[in-house]
N, C-alpha and C. Protein backbone atom coordinates (compact mmCIF):
# COMPACT_ATOMS: atom_id res chain seq x y z
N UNK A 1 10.96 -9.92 -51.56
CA UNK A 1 11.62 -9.53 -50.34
C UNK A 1 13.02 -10.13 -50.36
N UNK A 2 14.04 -9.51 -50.58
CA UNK A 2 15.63 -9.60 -51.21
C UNK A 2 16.18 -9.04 -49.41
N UNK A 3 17.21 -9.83 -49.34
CA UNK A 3 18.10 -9.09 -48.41
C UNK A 3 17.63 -9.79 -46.62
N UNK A 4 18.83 -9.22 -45.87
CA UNK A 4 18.56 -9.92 -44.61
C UNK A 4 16.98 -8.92 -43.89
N UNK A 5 16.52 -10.32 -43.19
CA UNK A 5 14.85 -9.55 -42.84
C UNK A 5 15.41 -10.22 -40.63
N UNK A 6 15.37 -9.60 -39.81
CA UNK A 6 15.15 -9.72 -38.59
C UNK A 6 13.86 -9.54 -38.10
N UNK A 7 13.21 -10.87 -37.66
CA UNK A 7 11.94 -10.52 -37.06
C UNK A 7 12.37 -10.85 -35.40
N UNK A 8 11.22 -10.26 -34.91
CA UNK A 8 11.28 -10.27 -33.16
C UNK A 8 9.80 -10.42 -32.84
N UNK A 9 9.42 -11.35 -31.50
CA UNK A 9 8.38 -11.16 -31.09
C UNK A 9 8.77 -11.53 -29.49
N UNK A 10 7.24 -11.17 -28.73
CA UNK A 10 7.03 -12.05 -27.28
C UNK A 10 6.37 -11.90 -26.89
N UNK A 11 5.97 -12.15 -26.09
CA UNK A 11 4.35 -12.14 -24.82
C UNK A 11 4.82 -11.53 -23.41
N UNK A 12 3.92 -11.70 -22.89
CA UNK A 12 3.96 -11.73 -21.48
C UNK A 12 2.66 -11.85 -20.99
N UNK A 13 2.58 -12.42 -19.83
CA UNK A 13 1.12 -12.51 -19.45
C UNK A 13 1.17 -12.59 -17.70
N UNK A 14 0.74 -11.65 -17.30
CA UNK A 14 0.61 -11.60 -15.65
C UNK A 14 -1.02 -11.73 -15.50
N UNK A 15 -1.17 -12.54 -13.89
CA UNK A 15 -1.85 -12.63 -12.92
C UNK A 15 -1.54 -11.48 -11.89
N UNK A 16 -2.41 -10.42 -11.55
CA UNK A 16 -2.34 -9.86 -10.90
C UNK A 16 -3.42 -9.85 -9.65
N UNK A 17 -3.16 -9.60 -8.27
CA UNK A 17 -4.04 -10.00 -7.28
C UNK A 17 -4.20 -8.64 -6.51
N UNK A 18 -4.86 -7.96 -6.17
CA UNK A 18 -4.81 -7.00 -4.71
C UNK A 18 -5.94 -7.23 -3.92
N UNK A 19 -5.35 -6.96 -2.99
CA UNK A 19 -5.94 -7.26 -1.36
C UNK A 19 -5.89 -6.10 -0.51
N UNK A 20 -6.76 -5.29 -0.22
CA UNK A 20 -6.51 -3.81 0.48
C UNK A 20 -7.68 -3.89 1.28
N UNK A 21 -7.91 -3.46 2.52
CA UNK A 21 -8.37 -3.26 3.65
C UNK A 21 -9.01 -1.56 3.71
N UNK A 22 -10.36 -1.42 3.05
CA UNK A 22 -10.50 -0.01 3.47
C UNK A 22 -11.16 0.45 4.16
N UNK A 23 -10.93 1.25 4.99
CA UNK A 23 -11.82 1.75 6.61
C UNK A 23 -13.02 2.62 5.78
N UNK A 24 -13.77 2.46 6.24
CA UNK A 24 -15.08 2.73 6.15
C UNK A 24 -15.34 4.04 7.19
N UNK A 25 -14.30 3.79 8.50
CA UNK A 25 -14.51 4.85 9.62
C UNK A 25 -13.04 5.06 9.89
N UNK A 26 -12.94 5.85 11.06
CA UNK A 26 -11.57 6.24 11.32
C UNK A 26 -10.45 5.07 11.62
N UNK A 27 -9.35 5.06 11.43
CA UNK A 27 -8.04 4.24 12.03
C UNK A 27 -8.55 3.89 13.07
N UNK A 28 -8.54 4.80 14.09
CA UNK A 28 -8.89 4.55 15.56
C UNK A 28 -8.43 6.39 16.53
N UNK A 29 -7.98 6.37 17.70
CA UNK A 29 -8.12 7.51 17.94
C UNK A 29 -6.94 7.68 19.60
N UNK A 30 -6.45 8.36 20.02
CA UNK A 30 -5.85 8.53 21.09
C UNK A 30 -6.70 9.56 21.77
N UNK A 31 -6.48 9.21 23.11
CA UNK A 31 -7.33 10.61 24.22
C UNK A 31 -6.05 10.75 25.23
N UNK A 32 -6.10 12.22 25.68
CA UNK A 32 -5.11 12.50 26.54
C UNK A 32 -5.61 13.55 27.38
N UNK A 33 -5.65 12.93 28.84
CA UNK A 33 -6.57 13.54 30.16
C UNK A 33 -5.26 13.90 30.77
N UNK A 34 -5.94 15.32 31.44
CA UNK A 34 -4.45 15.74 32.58
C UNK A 34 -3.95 14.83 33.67
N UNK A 35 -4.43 13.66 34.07
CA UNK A 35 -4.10 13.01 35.01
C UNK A 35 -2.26 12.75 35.01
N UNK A 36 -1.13 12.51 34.00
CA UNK A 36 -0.23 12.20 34.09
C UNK A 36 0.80 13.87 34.59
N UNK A 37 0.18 14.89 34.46
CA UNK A 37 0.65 16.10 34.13
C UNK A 37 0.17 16.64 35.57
N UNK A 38 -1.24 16.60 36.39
CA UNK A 38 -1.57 17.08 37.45
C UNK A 38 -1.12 17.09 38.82
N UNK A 39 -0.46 17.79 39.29
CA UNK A 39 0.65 18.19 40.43
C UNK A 39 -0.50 17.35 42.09
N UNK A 40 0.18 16.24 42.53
CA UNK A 40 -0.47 15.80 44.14
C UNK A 40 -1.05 16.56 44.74
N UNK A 41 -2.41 17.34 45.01
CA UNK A 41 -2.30 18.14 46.06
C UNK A 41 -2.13 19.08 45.96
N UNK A 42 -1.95 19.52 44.00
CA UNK A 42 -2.24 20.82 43.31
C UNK A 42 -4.09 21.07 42.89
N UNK A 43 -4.18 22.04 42.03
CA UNK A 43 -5.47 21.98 41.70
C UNK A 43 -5.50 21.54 40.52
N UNK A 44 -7.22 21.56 40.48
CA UNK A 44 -7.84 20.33 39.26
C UNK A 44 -7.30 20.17 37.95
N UNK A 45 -7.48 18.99 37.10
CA UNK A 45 -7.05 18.79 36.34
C UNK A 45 -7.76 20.05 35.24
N UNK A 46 -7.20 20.94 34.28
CA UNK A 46 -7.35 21.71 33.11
C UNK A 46 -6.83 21.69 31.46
N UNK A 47 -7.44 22.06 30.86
CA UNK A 47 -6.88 22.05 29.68
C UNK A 47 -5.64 22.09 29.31
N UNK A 48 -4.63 23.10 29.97
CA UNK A 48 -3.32 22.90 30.17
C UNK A 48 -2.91 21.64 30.43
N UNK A 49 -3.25 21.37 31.48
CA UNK A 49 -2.76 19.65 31.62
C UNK A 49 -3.06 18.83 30.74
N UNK A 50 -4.11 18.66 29.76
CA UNK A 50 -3.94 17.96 28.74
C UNK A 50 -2.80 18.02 27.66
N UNK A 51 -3.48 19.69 27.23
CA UNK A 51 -2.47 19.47 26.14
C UNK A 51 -0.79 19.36 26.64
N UNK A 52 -0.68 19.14 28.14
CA UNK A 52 0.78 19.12 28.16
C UNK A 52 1.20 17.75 28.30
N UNK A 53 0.12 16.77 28.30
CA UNK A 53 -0.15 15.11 28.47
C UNK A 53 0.31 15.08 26.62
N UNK A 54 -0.63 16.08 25.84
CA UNK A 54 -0.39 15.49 24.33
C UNK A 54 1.30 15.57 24.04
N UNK A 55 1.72 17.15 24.48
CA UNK A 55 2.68 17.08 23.85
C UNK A 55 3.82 16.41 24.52
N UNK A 56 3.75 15.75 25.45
CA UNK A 56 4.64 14.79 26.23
C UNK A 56 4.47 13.21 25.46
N UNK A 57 3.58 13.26 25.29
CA UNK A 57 2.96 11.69 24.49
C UNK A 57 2.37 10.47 25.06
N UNK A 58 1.66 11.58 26.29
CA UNK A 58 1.28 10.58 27.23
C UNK A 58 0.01 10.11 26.72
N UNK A 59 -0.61 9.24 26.70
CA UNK A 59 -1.57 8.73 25.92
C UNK A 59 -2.42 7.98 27.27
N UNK A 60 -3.69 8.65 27.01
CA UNK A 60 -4.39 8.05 28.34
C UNK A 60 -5.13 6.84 27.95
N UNK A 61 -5.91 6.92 26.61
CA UNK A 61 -6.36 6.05 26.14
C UNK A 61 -6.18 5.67 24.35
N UNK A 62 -6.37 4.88 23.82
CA UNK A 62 -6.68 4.57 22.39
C UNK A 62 -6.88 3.65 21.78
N UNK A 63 -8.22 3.78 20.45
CA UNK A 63 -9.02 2.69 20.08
C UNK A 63 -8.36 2.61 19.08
N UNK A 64 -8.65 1.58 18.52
CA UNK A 64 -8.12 0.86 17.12
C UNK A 64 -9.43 -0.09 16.51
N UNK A 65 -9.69 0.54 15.17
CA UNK A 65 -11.57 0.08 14.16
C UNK A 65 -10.66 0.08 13.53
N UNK A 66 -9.41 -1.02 13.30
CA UNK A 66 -9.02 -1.44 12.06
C UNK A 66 -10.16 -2.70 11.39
N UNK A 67 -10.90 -3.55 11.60
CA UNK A 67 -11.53 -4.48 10.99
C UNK A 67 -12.90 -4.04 11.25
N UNK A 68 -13.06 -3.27 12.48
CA UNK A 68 -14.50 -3.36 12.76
C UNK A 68 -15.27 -2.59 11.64
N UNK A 69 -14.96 -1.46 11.23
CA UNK A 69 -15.80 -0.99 9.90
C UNK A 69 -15.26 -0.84 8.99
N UNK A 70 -14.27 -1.92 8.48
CA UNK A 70 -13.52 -2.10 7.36
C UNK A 70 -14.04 -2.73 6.20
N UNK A 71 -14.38 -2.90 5.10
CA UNK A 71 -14.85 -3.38 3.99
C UNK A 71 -13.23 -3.92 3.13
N UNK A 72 -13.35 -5.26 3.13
CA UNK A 72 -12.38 -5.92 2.03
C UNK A 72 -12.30 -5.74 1.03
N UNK A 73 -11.40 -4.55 -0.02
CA UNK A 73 -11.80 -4.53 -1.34
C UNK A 73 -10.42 -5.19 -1.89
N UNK A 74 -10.96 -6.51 -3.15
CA UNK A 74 -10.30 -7.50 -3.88
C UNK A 74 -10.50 -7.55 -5.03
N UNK A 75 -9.51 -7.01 -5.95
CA UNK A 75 -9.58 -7.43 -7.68
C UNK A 75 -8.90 -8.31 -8.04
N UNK A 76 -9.45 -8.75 -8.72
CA UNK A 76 -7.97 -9.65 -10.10
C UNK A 76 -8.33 -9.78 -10.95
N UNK A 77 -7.81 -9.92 -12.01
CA UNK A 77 -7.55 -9.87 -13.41
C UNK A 77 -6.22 -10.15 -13.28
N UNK A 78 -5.96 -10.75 -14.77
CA UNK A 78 -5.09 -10.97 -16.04
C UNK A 78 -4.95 -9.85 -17.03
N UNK A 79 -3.75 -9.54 -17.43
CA UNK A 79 -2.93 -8.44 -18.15
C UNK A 79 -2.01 -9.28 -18.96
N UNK A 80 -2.80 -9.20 -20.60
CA UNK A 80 -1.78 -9.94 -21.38
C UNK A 80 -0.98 -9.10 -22.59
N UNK A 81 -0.04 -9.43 -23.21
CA UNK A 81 0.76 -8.34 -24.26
C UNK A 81 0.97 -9.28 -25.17
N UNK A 82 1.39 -8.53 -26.70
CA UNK A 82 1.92 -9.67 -27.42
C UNK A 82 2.68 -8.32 -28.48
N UNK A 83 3.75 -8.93 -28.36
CA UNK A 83 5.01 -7.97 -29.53
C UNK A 83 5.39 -8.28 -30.66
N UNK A 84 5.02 -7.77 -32.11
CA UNK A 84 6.01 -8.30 -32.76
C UNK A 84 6.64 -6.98 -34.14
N UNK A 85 7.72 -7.45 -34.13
CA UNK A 85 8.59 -6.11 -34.63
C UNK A 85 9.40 -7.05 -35.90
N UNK A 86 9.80 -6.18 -37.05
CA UNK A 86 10.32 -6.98 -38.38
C UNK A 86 11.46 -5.68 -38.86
N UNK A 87 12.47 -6.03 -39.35
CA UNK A 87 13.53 -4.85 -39.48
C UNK A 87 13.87 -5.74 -41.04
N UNK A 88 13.29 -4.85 -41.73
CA UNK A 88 13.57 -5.39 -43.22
C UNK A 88 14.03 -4.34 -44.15
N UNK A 89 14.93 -4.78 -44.87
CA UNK A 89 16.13 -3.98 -45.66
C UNK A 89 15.54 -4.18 -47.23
């Protein structure tokens, strides 16, 4: 082996962690009753009046099952590399 030889190498080595929260059931949910939309002393509350509660953004009620039927899913592992490269003439 005559002549200039360049070798190269390296590593790397990560710890990797995840932590994710996955619902098992819904986010949670909004309800919207005609009560904000229904005229004093007009007549009863109707479907119209809701959906005119939704599309206003009036929000009568809403739940939130972020933890309650949530399952913790957690991995980790290690991810290791190793390089090596030679440029020979």
């Amino acid at each position: 082996m005559k002549g200039n030889h360049t070798i190269k190498f390296g590593g790397d080595i990560e710890k990797i962690d995840n932590n994710n929260w996955e619902l098992s059931t819904n986010g949670g949910s909004f309800s919207f009753a005609g009560g904000p939309t229904t005229l004093n002393g007009g007549p009863s509350t109707n479907q119209y009046n809701n959906y005119s509660t939704f599309l206003l953004g009036y929000t009568t009620g809403a739940t939130n099952n972020f933890l309650q039927g949530g399952a913790r899913q957690t991995s980790r592992m290690w991810a290791d590399s190793f390089i090596y490269a030679t440029n020979g003439r």
